[in-house]
PDB file of N, CA and C in Angstrom:
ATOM      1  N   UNK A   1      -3.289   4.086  -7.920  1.00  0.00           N
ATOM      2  CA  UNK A   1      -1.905   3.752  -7.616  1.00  0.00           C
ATOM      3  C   UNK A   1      -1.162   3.604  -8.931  1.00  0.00           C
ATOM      4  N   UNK A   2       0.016   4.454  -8.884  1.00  0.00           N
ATOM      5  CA  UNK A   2       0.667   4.500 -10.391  1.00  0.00           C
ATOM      6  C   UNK A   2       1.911   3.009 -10.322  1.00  0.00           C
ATOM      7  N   UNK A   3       1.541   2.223 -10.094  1.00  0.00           N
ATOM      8  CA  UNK A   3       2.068   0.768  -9.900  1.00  0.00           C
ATOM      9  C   UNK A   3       1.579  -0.266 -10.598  1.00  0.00           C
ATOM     10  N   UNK A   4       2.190  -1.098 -11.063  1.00  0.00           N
ATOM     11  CA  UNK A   4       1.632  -1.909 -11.886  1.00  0.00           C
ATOM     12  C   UNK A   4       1.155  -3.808 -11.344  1.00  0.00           C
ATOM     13  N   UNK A   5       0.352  -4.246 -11.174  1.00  0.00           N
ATOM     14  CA  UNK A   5       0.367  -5.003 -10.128  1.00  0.00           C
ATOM     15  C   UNK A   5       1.440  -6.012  -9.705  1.00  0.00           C
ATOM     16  N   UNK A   6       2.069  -6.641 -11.392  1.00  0.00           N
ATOM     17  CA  UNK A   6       3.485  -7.070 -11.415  1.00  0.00           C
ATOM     18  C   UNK A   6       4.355  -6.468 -10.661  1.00  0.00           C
ATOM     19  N   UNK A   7       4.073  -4.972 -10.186  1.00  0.00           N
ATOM     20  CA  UNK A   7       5.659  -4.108 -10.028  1.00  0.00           C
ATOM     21  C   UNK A   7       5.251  -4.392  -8.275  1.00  0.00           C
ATOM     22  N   UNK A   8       3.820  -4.231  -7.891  1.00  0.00           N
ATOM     23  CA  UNK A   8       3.818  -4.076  -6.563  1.00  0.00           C
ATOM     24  C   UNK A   8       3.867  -5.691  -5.704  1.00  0.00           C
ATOM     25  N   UNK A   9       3.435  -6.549  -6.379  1.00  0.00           N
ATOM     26  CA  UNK A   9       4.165  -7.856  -6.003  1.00  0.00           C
ATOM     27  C   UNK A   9       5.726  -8.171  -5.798  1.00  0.00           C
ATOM     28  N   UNK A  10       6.557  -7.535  -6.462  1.00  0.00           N
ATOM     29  CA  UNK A  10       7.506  -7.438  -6.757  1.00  0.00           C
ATOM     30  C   UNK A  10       8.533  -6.674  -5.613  1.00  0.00           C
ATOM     31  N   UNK A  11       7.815  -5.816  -5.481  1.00  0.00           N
ATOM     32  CA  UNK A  11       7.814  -4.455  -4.151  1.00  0.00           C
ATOM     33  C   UNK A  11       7.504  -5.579  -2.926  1.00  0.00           C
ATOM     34  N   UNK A  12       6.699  -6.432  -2.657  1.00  0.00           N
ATOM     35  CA  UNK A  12       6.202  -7.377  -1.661  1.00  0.00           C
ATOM     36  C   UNK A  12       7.376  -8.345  -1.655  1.00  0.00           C
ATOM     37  N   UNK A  13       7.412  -8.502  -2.851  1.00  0.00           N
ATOM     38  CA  UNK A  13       9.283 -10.084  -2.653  1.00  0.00           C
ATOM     39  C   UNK A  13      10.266  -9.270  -2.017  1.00  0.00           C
ATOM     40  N   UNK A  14      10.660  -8.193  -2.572  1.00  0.00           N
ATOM     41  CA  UNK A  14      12.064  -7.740  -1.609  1.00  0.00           C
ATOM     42  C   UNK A  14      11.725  -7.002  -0.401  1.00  0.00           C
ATOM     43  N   UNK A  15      10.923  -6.579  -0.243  1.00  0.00           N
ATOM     44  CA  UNK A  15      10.376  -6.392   1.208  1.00  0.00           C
ATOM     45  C   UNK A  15      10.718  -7.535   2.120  1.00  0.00           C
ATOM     46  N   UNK A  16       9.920  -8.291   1.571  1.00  0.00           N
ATOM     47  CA  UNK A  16       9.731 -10.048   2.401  1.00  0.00           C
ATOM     48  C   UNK A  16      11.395 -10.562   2.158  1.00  0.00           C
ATOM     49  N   UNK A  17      12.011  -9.894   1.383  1.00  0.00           N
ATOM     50  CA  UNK A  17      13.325 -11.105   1.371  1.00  0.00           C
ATOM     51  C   UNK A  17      14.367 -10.313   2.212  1.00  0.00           C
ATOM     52  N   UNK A  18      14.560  -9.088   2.058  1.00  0.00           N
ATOM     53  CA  UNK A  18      14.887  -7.931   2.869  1.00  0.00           C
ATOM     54  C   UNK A  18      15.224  -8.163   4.856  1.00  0.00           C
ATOM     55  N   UNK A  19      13.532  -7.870   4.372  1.00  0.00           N
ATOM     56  CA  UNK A  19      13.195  -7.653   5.699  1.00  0.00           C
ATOM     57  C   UNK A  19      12.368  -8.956   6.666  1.00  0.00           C
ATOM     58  N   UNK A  20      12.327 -10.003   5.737  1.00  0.00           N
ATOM     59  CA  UNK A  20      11.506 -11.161   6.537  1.00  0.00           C
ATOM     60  C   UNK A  20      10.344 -11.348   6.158  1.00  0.00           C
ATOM     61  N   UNK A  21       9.724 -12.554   6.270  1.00  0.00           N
ATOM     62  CA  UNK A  21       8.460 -12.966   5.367  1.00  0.00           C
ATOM     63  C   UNK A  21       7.771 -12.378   6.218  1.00  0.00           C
ATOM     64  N   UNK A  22       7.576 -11.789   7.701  1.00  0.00           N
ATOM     65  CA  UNK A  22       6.306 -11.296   7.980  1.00  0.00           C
ATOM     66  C   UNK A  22       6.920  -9.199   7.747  1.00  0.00           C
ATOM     67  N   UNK A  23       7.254  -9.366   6.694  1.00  0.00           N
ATOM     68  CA  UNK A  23       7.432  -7.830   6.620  1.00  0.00           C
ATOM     69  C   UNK A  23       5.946  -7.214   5.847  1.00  0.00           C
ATOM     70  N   UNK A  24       6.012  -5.686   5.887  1.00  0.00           N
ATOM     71  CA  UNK A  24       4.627  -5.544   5.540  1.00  0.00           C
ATOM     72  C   UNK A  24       5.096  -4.364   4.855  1.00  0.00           C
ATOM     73  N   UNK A  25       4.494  -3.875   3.704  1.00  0.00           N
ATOM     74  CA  UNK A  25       5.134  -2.518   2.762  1.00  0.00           C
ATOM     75  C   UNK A  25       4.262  -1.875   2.416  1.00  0.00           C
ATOM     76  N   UNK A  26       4.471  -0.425   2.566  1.00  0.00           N
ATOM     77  CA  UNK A  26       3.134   0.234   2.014  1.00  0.00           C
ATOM     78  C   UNK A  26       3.681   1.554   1.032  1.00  0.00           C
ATOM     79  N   UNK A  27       2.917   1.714   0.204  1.00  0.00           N
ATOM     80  CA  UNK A  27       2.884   2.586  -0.951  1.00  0.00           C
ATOM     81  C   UNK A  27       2.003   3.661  -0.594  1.00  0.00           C
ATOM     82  N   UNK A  28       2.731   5.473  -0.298  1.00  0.00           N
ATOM     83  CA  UNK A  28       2.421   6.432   0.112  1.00  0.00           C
ATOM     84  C   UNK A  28       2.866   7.455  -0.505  1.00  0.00           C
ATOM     85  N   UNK A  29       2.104   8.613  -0.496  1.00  0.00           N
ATOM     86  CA  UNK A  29       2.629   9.672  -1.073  1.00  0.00           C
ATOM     87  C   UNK A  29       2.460  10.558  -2.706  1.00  0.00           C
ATOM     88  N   UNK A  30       3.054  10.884  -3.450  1.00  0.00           N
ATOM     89  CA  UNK A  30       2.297  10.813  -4.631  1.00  0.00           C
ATOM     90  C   UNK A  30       1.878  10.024  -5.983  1.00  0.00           C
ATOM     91  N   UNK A  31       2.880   8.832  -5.619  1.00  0.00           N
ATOM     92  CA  UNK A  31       2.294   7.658  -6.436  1.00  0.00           C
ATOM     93  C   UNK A  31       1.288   7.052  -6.285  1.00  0.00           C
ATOM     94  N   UNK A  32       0.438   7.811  -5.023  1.00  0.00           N
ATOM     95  CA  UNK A  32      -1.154   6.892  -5.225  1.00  0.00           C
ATOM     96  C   UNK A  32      -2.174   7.621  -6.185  1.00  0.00           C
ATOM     97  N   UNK A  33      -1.784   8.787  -6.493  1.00  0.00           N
ATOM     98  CA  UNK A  33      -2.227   9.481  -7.325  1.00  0.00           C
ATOM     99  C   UNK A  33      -2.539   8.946  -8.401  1.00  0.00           C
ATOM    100  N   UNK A  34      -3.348   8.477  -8.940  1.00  0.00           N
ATOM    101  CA  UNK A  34      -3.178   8.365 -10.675  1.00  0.00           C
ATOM    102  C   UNK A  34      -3.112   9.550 -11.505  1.00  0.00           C
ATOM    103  N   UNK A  35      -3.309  10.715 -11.197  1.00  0.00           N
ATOM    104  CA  UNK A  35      -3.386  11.557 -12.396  1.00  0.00           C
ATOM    105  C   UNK A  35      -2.568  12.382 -12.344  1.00  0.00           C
ATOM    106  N   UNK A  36      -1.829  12.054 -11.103  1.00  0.00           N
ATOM    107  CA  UNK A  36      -0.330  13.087 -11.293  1.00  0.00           C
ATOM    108  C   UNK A  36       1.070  12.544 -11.726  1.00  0.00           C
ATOM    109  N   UNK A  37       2.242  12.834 -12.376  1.00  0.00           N
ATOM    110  CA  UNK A  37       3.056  12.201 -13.174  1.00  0.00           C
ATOM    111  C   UNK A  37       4.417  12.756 -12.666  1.00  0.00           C
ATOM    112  N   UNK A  38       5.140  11.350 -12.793  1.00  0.00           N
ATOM    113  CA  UNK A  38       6.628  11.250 -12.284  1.00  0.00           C
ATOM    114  C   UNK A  38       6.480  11.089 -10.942  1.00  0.00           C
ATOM    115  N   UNK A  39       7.663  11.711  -9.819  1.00  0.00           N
ATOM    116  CA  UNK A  39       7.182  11.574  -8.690  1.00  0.00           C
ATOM    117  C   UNK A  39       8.163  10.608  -8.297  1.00  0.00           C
ATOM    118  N   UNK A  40       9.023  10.164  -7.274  1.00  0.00           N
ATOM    119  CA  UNK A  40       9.604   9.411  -6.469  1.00  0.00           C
ATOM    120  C   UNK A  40       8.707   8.669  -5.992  1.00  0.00           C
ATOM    121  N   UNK A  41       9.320   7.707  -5.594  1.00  0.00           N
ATOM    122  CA  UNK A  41       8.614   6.062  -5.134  1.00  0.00           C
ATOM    123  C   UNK A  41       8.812   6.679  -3.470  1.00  0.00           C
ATOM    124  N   UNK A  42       7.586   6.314  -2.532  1.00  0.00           N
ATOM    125  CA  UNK A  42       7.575   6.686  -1.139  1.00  0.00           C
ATOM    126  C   UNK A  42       7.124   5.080  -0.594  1.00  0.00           C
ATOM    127  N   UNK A  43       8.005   4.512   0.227  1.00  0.00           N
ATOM    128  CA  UNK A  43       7.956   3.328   0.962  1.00  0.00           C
ATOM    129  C   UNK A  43       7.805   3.210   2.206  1.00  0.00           C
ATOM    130  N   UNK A  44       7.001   2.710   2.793  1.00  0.00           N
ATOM    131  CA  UNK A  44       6.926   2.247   4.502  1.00  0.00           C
ATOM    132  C   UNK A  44       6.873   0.834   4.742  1.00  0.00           C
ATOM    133  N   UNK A  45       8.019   0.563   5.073  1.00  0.00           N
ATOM    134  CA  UNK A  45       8.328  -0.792   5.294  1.00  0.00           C
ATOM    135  C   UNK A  45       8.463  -1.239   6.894  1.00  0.00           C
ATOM    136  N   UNK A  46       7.460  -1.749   7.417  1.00  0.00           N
ATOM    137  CA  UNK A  46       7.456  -2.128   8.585  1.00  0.00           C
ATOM    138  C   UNK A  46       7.683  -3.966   8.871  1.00  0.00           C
ATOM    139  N   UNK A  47       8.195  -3.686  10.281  1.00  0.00           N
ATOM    140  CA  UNK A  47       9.103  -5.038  10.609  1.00  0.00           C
ATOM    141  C   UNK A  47       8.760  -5.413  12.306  1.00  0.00           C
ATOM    142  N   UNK A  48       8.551  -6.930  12.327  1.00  0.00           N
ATOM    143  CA  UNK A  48       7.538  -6.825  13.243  1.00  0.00           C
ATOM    144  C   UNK A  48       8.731  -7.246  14.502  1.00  0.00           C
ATOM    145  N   UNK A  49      10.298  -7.172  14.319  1.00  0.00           N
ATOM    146  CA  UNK A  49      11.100  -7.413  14.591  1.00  0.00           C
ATOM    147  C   UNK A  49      11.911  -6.154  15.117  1.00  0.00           C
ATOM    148  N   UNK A  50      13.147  -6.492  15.631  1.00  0.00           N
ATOM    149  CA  UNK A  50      14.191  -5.171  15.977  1.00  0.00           C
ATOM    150  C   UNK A  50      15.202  -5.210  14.396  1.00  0.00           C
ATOM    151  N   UNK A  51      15.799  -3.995  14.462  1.00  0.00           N
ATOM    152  CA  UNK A  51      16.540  -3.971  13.090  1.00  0.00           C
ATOM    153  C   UNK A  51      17.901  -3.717  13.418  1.00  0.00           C
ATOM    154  N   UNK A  52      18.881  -4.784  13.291  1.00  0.00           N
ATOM    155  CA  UNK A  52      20.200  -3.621  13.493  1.00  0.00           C
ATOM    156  C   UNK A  52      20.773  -2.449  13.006  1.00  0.00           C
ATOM    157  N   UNK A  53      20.586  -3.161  11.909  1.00  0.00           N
ATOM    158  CA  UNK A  53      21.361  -1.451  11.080  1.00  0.00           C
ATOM    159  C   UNK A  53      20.027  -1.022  10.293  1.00  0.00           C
ATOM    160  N   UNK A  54      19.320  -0.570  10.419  1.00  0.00           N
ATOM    161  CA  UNK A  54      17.779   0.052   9.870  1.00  0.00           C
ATOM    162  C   UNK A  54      18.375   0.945   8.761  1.00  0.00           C
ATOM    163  N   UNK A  55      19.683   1.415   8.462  1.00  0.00           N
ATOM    164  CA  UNK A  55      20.348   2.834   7.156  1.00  0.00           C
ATOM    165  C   UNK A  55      20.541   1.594   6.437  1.00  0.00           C
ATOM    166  N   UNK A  56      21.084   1.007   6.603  1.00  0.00           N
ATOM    167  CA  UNK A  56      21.613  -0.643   5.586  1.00  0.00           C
ATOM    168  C   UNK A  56      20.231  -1.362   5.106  1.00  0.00           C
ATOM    169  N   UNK A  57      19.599  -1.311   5.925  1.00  0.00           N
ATOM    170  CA  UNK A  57      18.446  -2.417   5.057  1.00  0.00           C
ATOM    171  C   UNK A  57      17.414  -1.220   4.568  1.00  0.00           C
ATOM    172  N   UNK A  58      17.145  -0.225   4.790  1.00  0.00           N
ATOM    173  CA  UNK A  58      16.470   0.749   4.042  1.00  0.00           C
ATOM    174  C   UNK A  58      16.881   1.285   2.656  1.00  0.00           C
ATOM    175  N   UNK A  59      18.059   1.366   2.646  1.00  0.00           N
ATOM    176  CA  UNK A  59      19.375   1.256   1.413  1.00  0.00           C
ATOM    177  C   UNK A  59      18.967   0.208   0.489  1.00  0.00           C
ATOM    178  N   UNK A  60      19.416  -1.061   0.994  1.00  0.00           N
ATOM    179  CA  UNK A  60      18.942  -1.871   0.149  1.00  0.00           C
ATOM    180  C   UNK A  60      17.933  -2.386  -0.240  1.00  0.00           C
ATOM    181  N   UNK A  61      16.388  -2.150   0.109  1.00  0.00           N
ATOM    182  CA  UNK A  61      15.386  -1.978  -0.324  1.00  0.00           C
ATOM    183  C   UNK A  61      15.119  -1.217  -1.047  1.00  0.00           C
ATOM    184  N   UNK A  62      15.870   0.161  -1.071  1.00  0.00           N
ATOM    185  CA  UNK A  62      15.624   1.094  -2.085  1.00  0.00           C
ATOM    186  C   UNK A  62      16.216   1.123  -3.171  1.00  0.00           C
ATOM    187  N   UNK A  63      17.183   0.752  -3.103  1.00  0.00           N
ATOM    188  CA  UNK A  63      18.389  -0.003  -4.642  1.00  0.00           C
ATOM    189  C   UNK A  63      17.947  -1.194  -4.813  1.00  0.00           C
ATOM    190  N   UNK A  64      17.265  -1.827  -4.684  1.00  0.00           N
ATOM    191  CA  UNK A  64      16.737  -2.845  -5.157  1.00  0.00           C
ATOM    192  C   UNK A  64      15.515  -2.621  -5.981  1.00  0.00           C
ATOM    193  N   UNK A  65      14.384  -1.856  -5.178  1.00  0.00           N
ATOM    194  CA  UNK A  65      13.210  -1.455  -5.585  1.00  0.00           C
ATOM    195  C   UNK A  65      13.509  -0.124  -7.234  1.00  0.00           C
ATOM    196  N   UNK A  66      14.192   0.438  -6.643  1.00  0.00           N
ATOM    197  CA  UNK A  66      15.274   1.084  -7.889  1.00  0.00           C
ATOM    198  C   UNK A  66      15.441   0.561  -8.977  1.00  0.00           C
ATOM    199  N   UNK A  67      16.172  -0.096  -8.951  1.00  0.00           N
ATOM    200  CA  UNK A  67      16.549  -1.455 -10.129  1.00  0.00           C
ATOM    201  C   UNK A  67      15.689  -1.900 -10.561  1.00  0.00           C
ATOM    202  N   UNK A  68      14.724  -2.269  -9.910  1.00  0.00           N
ATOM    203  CA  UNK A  68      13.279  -2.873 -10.673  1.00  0.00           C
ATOM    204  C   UNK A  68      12.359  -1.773 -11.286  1.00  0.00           C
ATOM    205  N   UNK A  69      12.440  -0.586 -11.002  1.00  0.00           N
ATOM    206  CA  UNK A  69      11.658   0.589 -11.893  1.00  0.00           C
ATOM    207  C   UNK A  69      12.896   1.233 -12.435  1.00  0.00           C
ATOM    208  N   UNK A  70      13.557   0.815 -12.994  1.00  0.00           N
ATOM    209  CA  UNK A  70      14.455   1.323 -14.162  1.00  0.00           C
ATOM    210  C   UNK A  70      15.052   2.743 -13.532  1.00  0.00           C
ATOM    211  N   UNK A  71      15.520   2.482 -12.012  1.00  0.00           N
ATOM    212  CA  UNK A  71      16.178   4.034 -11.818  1.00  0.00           C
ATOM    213  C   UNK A  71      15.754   4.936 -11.184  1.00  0.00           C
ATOM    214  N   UNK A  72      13.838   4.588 -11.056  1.00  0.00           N
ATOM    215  CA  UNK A  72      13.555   5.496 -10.540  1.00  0.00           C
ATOM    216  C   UNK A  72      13.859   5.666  -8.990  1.00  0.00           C
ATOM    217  N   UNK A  73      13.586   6.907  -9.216  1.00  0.00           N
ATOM    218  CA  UNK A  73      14.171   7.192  -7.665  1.00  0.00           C
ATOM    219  C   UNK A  73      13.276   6.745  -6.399  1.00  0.00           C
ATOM    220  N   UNK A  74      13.255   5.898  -5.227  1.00  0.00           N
ATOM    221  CA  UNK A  74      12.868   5.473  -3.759  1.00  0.00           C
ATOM    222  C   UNK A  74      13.135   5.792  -2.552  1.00  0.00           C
ATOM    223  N   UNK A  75      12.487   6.270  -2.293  1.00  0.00           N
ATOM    224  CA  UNK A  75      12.392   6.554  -0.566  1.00  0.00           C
ATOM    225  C   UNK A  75      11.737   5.162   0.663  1.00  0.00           C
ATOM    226  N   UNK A  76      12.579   5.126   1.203  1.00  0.00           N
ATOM    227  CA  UNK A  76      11.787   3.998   1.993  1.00  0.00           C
ATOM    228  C   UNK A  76      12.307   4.463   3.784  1.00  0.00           C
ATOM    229  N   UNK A  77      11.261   3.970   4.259  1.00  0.00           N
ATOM    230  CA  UNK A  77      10.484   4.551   5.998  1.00  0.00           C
ATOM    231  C   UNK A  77      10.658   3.571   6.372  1.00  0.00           C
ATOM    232  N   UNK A  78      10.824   2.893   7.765  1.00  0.00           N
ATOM    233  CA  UNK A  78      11.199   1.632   7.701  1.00  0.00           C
ATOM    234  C   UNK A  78      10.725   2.109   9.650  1.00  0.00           C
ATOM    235  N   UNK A  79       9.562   1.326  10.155  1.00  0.00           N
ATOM    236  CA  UNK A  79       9.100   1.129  11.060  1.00  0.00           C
ATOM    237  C   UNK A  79       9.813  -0.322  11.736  1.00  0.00           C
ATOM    238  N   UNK A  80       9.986  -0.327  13.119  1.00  0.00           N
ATOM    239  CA  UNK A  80      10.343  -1.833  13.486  1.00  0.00           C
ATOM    240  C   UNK A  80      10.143  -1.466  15.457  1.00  0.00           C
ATOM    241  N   UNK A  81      10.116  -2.310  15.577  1.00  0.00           N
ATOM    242  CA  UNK A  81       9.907  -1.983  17.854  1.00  0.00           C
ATOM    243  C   UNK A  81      11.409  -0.931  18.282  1.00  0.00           C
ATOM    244  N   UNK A  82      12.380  -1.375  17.729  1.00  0.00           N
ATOM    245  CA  UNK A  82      13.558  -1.055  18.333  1.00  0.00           C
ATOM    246  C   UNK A  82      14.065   0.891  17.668  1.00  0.00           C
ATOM    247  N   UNK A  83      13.311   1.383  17.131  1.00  0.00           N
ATOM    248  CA  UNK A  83      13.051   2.479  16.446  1.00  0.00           C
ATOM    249  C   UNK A  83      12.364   3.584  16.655  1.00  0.00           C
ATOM    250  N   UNK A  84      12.449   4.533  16.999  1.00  0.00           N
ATOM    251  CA  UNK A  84      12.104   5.201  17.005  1.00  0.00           C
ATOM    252  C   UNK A  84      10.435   6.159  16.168  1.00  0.00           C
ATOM    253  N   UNK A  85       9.155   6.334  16.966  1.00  0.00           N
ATOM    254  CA  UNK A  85       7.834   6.565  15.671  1.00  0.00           C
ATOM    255  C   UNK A  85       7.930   7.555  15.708  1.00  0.00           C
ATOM    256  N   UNK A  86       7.950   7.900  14.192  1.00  0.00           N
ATOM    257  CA  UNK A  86       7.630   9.429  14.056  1.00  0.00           C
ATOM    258  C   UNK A  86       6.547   9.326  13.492  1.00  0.00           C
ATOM    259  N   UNK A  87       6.115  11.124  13.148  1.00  0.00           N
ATOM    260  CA  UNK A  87       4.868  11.418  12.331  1.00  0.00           C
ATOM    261  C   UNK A  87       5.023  10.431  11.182  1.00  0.00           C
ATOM    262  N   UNK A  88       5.948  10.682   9.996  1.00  0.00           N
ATOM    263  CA  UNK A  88       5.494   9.948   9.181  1.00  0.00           C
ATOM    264  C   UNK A  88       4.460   9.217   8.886  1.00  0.00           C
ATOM    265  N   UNK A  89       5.798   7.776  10.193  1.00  0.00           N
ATOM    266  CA  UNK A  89       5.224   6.783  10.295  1.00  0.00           C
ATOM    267  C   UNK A  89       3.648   6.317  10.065  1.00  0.00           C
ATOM    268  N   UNK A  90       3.031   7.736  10.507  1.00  0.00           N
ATOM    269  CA  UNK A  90       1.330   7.794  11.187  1.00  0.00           C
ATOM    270  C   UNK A  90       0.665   8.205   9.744  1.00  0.00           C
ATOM    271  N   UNK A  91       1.312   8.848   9.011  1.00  0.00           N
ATOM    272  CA  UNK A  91       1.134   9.543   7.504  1.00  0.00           C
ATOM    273  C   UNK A  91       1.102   8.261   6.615  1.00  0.00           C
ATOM    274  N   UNK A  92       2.130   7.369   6.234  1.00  0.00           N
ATOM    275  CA  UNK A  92       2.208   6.678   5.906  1.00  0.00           C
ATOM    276  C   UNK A  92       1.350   5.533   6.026  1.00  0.00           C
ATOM    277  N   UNK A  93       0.825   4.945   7.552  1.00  0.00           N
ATOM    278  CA  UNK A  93      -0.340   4.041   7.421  1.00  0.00           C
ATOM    279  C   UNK A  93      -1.595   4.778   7.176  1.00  0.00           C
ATOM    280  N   UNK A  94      -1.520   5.800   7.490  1.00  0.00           N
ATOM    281  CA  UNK A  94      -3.452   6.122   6.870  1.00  0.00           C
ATOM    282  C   UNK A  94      -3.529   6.420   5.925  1.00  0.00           C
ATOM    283  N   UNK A  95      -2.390   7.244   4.876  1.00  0.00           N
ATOM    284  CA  UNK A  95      -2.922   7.270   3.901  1.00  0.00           C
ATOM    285  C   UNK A  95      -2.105   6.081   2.714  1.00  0.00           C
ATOM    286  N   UNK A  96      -1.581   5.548   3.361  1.00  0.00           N
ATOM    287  CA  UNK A  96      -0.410   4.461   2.613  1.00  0.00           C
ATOM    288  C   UNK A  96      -1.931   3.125   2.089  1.00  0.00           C
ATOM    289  N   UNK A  97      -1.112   2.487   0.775  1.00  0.00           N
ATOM    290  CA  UNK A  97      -1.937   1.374   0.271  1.00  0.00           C
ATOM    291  C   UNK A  97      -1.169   0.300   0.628  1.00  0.00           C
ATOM    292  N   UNK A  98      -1.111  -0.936   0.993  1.00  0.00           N
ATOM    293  CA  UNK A  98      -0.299  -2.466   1.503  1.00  0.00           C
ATOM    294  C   UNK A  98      -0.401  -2.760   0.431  1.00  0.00           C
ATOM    295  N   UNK A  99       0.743  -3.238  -0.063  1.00  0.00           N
ATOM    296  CA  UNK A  99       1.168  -3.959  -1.740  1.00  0.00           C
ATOM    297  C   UNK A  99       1.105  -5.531  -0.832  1.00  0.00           C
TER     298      UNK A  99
END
């Protein structure tokens, strides 16, 4: 995981402040890679709740998470009951790591 454990704790606070202390975040895609370089940040942020505006709080998890890696660029997936599952979703927990 090209994360630093500081950074993925960190990834766990605004998740949890975001989205609620029982939120759960997972790190997918090619940042689990270690030996491949650069790469966008891929997020699955699941919520054990309904979401109203799910574009608004996915937004701001990702400008947040942003800000804390200096810019780099974030994608974030955002699972919750009131939502719709896609594939991803299914991509994301099996091969996703829980920060």
């Amino acid at each position: 995981m090209r994360l630093s454990a500081q950074q993925a704790d960190a990834i766990h606070d605004i998740a949890c402040q975001l989205g609620g202390p029982l939120a759960r975040v997972r790190l997918f895609g090619s940042r689990l890679d270690d030996s491949a370089r650069g790469g966008d940040l891929d997020l699955f942020l699941e919520l054990p709740h309904p979401v109203e505006n799910p574009a608004l709080l996915s937004a701001r998890v990702a400008a947040r998470v942003s800000r804390l890696l200096q810019g780099r660029r974030v994608d974030v997936v955002l699972a919750a009951p009131n939502l719709k599952h896609l594939a991803i979703h299914d991509i994301a927990i099996e091969e996703g790591q829980l920060l």
